[in-house]
N, C-alpha and C. Protein backbone atom coordinates (compact mmCIF):
# COMPACT_ATOMS: atom_id res chain seq x y z
N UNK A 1 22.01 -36.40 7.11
CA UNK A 1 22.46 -35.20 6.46
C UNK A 1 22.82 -35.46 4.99
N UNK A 2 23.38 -36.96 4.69
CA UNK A 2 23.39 -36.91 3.24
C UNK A 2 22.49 -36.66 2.48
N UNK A 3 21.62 -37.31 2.87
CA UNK A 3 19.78 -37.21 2.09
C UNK A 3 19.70 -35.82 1.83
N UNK A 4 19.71 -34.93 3.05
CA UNK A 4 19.46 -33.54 2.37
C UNK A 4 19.77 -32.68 1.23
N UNK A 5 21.31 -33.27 1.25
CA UNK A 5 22.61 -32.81 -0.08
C UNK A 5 22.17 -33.18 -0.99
N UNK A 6 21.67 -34.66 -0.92
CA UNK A 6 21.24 -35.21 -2.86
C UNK A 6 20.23 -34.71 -3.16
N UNK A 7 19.34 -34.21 -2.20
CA UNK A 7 17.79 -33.61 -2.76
C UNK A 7 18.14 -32.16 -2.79
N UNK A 8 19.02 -31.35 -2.00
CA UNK A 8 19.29 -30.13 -3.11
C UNK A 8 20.39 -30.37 -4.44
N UNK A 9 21.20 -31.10 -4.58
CA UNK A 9 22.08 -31.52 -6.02
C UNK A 9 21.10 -32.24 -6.69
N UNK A 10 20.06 -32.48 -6.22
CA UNK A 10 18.93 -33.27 -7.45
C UNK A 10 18.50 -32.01 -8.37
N UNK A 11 17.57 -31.22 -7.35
CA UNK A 11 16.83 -29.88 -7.40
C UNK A 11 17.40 -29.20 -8.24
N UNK A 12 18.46 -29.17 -8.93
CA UNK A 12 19.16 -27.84 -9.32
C UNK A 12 18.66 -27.15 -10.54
N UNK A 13 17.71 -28.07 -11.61
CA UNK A 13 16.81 -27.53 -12.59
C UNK A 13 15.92 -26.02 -12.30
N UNK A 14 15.79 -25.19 -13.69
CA UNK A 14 15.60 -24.15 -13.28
C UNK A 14 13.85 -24.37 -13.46
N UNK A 15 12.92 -24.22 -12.54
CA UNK A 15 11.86 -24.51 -12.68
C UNK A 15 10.67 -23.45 -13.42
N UNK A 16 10.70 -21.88 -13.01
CA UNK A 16 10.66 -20.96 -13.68
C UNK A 16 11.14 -20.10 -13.98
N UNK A 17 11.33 -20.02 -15.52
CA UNK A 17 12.31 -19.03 -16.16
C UNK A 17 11.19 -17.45 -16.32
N UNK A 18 12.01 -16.60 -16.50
CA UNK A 18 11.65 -15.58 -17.13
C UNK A 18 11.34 -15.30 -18.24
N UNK A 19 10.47 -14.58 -18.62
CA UNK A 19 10.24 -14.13 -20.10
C UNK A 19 11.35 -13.38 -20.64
N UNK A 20 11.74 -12.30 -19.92
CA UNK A 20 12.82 -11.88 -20.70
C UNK A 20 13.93 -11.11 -19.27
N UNK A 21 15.15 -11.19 -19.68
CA UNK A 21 16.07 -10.83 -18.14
C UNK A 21 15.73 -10.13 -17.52
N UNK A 22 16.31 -10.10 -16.30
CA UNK A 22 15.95 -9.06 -15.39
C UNK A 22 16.22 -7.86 -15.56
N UNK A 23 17.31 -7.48 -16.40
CA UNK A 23 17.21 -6.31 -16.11
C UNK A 23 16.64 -5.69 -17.31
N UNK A 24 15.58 -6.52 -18.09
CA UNK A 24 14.54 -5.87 -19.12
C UNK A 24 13.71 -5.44 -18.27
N UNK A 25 12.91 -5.46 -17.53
CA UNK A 25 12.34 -5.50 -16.26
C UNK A 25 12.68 -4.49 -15.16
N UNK A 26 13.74 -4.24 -15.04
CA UNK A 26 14.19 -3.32 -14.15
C UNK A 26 14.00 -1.87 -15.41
N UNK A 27 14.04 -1.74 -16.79
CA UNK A 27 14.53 -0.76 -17.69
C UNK A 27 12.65 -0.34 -17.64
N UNK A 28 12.01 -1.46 -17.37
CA UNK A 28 10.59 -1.33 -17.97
C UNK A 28 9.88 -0.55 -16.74
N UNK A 29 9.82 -0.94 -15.50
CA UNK A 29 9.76 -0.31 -14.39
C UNK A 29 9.99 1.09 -14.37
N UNK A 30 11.95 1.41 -14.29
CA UNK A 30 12.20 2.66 -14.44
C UNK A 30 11.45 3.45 -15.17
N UNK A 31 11.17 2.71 -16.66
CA UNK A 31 10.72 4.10 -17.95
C UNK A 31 9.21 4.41 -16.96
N UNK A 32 8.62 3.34 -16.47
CA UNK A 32 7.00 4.04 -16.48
C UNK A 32 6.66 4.60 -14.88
N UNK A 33 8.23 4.48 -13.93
CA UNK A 33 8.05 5.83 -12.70
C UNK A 33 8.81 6.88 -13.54
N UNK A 34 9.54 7.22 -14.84
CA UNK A 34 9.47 8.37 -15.19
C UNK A 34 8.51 8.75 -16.00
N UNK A 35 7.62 8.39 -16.59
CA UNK A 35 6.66 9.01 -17.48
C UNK A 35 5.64 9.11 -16.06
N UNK A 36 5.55 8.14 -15.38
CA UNK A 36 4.40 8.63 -14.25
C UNK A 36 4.99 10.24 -13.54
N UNK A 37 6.14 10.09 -13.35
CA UNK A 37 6.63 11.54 -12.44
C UNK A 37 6.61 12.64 -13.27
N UNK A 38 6.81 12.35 -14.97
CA UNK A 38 6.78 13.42 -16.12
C UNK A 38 5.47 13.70 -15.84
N UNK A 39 4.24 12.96 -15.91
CA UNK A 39 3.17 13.33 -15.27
C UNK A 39 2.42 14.35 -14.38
N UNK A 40 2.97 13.78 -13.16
CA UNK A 40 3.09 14.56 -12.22
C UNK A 40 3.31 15.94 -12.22
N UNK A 41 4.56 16.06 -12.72
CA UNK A 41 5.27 17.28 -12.67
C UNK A 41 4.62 18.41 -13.76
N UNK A 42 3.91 17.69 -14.75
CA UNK A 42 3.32 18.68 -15.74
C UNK A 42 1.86 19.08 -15.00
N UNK A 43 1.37 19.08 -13.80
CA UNK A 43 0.37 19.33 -13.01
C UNK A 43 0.81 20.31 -11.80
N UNK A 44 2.29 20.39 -12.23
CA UNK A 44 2.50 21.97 -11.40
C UNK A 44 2.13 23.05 -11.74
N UNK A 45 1.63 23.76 -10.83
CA UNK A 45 1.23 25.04 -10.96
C UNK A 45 0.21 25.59 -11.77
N UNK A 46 -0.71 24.13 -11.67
CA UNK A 46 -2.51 24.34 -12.66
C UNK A 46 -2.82 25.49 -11.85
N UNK A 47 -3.05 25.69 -10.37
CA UNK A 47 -4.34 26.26 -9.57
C UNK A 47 -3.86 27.76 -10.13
N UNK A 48 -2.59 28.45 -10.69
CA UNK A 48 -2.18 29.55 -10.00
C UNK A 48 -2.00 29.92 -12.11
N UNK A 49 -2.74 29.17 -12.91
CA UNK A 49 -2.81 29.92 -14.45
C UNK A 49 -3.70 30.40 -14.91
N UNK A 50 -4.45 30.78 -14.30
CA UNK A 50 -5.71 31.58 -14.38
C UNK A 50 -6.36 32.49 -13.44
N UNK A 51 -5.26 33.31 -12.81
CA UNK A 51 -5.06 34.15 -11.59
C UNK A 51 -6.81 35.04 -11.96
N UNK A 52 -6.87 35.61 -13.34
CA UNK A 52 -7.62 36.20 -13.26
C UNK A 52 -8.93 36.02 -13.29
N UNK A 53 -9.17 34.28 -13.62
CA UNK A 53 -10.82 33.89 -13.19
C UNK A 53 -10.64 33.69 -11.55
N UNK A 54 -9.75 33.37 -11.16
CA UNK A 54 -10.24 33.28 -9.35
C UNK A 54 -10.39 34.09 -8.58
N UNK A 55 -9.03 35.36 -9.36
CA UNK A 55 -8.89 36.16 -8.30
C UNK A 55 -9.99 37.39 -7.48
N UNK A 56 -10.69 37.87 -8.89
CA UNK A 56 -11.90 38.26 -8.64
C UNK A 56 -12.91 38.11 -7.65
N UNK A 57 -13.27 36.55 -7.66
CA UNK A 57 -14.15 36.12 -6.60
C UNK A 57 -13.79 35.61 -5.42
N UNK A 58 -12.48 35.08 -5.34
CA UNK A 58 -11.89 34.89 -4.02
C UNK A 58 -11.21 35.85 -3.25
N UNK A 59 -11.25 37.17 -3.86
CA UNK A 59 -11.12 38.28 -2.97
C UNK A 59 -12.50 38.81 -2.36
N UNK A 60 -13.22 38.14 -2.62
CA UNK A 60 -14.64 39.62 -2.82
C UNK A 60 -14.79 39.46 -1.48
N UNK A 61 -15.64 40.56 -0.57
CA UNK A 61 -15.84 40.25 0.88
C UNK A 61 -16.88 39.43 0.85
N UNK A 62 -17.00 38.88 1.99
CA UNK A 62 -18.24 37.62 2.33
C UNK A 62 -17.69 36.40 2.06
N UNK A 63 -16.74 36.13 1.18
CA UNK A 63 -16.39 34.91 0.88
C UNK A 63 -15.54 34.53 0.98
N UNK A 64 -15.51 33.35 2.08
CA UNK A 64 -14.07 31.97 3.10
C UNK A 64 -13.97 31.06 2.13
C-alpha cells in the first residue's frame, strides 16, 4: 500500500492544462446556445406571413 501513495504524491504534476479557464468555456458555450435559440426563435411563425399566397390555393376544392 505504500507504493501506491508515492506513485500518486509522485503524479501530482498538471499534465494538461487548458488554454484558457473553465469558465471561459462555459461563457463561450452559453453565448452560442443563445444565438443558436435567437435563431430558432426568429423562424417563428414563417408558415403563417403570407396568409394571402396560401390561402387561396389551400382552400380551393380538390385540394388535400
Amino acid at each position: 500500500m505504500k507504493l501506491v501513495n508515492d506513485v500518486v504524491i509522485a503524479s501530482g504534476e498538471v499534465v494538461n492544462e487548458l488554454m484558457w479557464p473553465p469558465l471561459v468555456f462555459g461563457l463561450v458555450f452559453f453565448g452560442g446556445f443563445v444565438f443558436l435559440g435567437l435563431v430558432t426563435f426568429s423562424y417563428r411563425n414563417v408558415a403563417n406571413r403570407h396568409r394571402s399566397k396560401t390561402s387561396s390555393s389551400a382552400h380551393a376544392p380538390g385540394h388535400h
